[in-house]
C-alpha atoms as a PDB file:
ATOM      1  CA  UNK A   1     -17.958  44.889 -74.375  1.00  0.00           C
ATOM      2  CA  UNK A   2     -19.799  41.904 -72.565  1.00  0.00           C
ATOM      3  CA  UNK A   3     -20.021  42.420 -69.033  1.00  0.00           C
ATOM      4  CA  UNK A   4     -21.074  38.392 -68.202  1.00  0.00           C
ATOM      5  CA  UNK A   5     -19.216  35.520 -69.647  1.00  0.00           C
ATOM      6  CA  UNK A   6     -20.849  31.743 -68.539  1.00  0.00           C
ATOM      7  CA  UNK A   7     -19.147  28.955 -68.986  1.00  0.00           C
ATOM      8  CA  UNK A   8     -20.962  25.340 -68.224  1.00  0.00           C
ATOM      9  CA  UNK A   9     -19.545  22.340 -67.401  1.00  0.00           C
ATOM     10  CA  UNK A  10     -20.018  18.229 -66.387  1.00  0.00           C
ATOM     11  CA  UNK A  11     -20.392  17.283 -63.416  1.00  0.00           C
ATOM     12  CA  UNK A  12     -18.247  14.639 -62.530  1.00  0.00           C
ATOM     13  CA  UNK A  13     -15.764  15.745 -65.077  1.00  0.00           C
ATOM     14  CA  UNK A  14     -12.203  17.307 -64.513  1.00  0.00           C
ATOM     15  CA  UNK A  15     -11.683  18.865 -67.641  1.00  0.00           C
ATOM     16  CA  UNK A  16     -13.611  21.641 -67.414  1.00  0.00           C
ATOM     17  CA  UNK A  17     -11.339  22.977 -64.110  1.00  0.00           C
ATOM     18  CA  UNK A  18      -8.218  23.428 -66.764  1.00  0.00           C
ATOM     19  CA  UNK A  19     -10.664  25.063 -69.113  1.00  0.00           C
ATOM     20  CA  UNK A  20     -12.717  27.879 -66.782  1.00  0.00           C
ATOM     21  CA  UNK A  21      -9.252  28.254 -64.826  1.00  0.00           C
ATOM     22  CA  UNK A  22      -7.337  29.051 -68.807  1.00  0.00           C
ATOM     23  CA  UNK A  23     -10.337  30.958 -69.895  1.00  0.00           C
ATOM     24  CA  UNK A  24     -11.031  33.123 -66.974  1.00  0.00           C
ATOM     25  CA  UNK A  25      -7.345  33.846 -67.028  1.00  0.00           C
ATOM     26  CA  UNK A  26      -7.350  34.892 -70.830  1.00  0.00           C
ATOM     27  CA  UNK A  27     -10.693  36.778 -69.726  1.00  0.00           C
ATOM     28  CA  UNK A  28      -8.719  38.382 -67.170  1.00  0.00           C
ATOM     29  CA  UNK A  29      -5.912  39.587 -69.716  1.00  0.00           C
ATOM     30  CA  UNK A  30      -7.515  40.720 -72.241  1.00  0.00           C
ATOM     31  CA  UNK A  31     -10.877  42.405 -70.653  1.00  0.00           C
ATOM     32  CA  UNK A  32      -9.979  43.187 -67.273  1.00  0.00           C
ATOM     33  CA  UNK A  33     -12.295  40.675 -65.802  1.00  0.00           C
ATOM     34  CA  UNK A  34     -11.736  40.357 -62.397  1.00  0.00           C
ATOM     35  CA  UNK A  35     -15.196  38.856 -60.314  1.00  0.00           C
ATOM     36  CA  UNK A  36     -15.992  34.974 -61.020  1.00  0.00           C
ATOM     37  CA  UNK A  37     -19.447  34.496 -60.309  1.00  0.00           C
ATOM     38  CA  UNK A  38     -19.345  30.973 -58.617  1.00  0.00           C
ATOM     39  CA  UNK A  39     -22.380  28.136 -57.740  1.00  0.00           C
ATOM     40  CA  UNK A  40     -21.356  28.886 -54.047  1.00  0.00           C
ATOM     41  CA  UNK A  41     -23.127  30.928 -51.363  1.00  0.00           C
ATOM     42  CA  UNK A  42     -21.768  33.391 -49.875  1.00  0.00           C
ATOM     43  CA  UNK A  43     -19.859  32.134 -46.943  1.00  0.00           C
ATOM     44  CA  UNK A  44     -18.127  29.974 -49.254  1.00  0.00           C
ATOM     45  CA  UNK A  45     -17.070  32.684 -51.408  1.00  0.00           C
ATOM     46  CA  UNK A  46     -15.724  34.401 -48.230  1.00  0.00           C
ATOM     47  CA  UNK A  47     -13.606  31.894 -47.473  1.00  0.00           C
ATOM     48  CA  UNK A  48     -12.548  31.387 -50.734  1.00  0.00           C
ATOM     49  CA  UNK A  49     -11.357  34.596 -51.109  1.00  0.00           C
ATOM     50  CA  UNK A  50      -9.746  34.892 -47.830  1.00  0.00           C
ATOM     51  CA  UNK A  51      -7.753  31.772 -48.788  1.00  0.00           C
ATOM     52  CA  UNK A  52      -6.880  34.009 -52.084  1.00  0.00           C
ATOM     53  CA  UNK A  53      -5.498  36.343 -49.738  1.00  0.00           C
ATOM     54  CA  UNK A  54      -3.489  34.570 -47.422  1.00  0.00           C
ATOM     55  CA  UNK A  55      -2.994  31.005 -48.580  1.00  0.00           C
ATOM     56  CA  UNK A  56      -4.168  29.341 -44.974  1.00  0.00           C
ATOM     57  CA  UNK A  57      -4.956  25.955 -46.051  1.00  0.00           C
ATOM     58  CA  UNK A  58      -7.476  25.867 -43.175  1.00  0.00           C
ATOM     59  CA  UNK A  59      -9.921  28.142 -45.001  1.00  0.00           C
ATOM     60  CA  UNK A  60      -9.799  26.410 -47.898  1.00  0.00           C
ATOM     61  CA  UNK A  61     -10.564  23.079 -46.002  1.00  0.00           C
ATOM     62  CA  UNK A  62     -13.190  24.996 -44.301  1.00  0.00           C
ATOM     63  CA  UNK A  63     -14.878  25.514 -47.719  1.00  0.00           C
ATOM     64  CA  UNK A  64     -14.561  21.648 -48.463  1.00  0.00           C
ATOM     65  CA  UNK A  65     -15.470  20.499 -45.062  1.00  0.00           C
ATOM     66  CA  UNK A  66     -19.636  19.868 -46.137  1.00  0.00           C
ATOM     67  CA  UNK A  67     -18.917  19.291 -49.879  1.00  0.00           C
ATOM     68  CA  UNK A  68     -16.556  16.194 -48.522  1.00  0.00           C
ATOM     69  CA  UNK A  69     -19.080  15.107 -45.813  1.00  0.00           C
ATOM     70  CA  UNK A  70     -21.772  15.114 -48.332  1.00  0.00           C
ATOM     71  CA  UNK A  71     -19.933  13.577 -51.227  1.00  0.00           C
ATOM     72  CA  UNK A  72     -20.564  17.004 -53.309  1.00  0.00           C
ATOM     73  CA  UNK A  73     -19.881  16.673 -56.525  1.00  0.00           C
ATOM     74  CA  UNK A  74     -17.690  20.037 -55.488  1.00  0.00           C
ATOM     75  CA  UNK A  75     -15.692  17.879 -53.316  1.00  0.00           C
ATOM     76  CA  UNK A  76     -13.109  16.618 -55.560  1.00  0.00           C
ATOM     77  CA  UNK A  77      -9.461  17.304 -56.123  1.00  0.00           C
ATOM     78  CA  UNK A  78      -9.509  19.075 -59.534  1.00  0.00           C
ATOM     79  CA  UNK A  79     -11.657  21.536 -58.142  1.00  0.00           C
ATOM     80  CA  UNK A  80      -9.479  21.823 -55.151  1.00  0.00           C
ATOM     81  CA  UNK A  81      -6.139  22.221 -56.921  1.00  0.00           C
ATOM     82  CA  UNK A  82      -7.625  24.738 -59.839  1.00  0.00           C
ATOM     83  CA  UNK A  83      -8.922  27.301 -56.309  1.00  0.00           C
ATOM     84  CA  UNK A  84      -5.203  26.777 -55.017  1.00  0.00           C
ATOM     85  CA  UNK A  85      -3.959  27.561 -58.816  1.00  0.00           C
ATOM     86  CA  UNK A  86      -5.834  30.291 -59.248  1.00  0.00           C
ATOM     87  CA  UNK A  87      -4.241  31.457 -55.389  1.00  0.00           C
ATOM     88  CA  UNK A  88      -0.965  30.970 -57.506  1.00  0.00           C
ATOM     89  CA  UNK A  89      -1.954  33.262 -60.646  1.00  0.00           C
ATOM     90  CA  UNK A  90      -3.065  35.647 -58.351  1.00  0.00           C
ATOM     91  CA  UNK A  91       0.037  36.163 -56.583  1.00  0.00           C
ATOM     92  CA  UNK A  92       1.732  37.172 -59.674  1.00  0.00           C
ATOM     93  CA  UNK A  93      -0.922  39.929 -60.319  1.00  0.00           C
ATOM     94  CA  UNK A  94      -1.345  43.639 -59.579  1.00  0.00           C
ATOM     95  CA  UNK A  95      -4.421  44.218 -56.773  1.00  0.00           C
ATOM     96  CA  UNK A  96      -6.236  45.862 -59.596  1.00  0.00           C
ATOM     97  CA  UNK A  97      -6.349  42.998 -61.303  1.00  0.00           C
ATOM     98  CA  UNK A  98      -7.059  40.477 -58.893  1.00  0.00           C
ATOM     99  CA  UNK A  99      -9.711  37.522 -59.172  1.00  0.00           C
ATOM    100  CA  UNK A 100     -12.169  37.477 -56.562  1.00  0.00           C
ATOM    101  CA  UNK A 101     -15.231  35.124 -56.227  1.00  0.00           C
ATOM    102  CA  UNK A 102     -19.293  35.850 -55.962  1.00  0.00           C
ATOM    103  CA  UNK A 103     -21.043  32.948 -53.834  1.00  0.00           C
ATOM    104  CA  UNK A 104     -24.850  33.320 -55.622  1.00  0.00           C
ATOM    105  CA  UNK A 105     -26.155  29.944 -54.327  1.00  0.00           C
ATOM    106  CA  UNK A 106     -28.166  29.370 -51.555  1.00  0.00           C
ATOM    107  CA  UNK A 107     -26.721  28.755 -48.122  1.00  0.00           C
ATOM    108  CA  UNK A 108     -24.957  25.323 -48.622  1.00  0.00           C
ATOM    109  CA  UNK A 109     -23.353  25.509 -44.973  1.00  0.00           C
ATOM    110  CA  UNK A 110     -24.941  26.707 -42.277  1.00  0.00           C
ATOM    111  CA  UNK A 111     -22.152  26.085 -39.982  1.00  0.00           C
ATOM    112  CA  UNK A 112     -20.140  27.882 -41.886  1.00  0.00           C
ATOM    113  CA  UNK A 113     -22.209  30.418 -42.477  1.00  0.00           C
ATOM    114  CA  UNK A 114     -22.609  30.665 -38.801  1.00  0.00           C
ATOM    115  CA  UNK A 115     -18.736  30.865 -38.456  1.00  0.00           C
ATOM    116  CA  UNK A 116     -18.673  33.860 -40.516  1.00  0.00           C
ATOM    117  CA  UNK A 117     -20.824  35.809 -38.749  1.00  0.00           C
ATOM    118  CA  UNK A 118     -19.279  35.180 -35.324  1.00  0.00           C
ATOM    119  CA  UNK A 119     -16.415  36.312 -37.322  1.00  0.00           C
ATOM    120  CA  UNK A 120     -17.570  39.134 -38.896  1.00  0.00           C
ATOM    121  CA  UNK A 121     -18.970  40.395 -35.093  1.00  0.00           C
END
């Protein structure tokens, strides 16, 4: 009957990406859950989830692009590999069921941010 479920984690640590990427899944199976609220802003969860949808590697490098310039603890290769697993996972799902990510951070990219709008325009 919950309608949140927070998970935290280490920084630093990769770990925790086999965990949230198991339990969201199990989350997912058993309650329906379908929106991962993510430490992201917005633009990054747009890209994100148009890299869900169409597996352009691009995007997701888009989303890396600042987290690797600034040495982000985001920027490492667990992270990386557990968006392109749960890509995977979702190809083997029904649309209704579909994971899909909420960016709730502040902007983190204004480039990007900037790309999306010429984008969305």
């Amino acid at each position: 009957q919950n309608q949140l479920f927070l998970l935290g984690e280490s920084h630093g640590v990769a770990r925790p990406q086999v965990l949230d990427l198991a339990l969201f899944q199990h989350l997912n199976e058993r309650a329906g859950v379908r929106h991962y609220v993510a430490e992201v802003d917005p633009a990054k969860a747009y890209y994100l989830n148009r890299y869900l949808e169409t597996g352009q590697d691009s995007l997701l490098a888009r989303v890396f692009r600042s987290w690797v310039a600034e040495n982000a603890q985001w920027a490492n290769r667990e992270f990386y590999q557990k968006i392109q697993s749960v890509r995977a996972w979702n190809a083997t799902l029904p649309a209704r069921r579909k994971m899909r990510f909420i960016g709730i951070d502040a902007v983190q990219d204004a480039p990007l941010v900037a790309t999306q709008l010429t984008e969305l325009t």
